[in-house]
Protein backbone atom coordinates (compact mmCIF):
# COMPACT_ATOMS: atom_id res chain seq x y z
CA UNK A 1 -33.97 8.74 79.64
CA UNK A 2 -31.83 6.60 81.57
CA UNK A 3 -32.31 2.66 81.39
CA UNK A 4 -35.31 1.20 83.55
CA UNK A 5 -36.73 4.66 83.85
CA UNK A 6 -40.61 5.00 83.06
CA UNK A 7 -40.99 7.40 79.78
CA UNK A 8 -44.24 10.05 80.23
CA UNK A 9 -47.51 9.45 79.54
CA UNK A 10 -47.85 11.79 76.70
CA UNK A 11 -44.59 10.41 74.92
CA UNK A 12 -45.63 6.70 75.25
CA UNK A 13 -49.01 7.40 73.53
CA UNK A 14 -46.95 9.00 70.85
CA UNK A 15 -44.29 6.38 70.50
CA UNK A 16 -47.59 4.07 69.88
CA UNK A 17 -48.66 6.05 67.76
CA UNK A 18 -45.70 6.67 65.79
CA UNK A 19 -44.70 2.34 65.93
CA UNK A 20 -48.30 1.71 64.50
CA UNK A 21 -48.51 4.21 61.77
CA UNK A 22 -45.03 2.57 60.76
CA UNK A 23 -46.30 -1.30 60.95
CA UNK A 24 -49.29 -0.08 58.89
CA UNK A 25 -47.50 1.43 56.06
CA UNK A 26 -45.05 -1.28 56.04
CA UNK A 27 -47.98 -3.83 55.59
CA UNK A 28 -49.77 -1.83 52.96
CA UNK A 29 -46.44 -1.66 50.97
CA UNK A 30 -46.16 -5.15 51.43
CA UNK A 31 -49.22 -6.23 50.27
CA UNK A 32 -48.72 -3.96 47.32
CA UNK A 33 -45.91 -5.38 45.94
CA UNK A 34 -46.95 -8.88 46.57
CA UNK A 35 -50.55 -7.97 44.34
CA UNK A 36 -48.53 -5.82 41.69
CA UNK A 37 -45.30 -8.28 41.28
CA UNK A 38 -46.00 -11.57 42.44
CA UNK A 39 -49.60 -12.48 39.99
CA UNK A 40 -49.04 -14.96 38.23
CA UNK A 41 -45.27 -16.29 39.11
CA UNK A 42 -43.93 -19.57 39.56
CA UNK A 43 -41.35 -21.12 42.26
CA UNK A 44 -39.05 -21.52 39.76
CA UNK A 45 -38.53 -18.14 38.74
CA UNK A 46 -37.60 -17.33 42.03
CA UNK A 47 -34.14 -18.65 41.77
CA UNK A 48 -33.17 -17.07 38.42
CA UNK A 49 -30.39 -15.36 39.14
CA UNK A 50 -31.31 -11.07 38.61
CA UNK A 51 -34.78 -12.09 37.69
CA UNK A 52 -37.79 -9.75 39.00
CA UNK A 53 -39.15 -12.07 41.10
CA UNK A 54 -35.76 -12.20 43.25
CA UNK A 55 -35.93 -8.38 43.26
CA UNK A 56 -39.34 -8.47 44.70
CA UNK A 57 -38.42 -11.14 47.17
CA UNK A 58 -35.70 -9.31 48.37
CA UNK A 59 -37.52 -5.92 48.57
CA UNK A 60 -40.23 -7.85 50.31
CA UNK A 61 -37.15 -9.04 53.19
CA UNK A 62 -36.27 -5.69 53.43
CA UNK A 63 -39.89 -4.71 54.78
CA UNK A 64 -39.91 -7.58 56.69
CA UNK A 65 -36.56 -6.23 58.46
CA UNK A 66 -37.92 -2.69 58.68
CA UNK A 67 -41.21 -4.09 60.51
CA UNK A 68 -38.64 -5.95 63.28
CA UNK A 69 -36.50 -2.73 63.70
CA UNK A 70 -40.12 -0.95 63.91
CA UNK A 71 -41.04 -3.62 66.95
CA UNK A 72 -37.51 -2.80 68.63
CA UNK A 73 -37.63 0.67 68.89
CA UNK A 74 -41.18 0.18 70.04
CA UNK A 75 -39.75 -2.19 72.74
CA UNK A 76 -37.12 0.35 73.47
CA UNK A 77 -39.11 3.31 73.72
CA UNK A 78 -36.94 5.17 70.71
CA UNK A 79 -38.71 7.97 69.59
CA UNK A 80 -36.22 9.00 67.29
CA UNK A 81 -35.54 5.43 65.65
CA UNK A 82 -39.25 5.43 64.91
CA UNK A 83 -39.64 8.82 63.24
CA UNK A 84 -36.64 7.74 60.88
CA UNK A 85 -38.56 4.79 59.62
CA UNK A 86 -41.63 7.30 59.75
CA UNK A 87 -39.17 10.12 57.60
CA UNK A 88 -38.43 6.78 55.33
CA UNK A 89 -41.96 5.65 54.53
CA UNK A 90 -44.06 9.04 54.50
CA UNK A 91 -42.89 9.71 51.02
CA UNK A 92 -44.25 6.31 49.84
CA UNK A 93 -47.55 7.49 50.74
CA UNK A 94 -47.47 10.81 49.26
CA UNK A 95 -48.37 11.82 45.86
């Protein structure tokens, strides 16, 4: 699809689709980890250097990233960038 061209009907409803699956397993993950890892800490132990709580922080920036990519391909109409972040997350979600 060249740039400024209209994608399909079909294959925007699936791009949708596709962005808010994504978004929603990003914010379930991210509300996981926040309940599971971040009861009960203080501010302080934020800034210990290799200390959980930094490792959960800086998981937690990592989702946040993934979500933004997640919005651009949604602005960009990339099917393909969203199924990757779909291919990355599914396995979270399966047991």
């Amino acid at each position: 699809m060249l740039p400024g061209e209209k994608a399909p009907q079909v294959q925007i409803s699936h791009i949708a689709s596709l962005y808010q699956e994504n978004k929603q397993q990003v914010e379930t993950l991210t509300r996981s980890v926040k309940s599971q890892y971040l009861q009960g800490t203080s501010a302080k132990e934020i800034f210990v250097a290799d200390s959980a709580v930094q490792r959960v922080y800086a998981s937690l920036t990592k989702l946040e990233q993934l979500d933004m990519v997640n919005q651009q391909y949604l602005k960009d109409n990339n099917v393909t960038g969203l199924q990757n972040i779909h291919i990355i997350l599914e396995p979270l979600f399966t047991s």
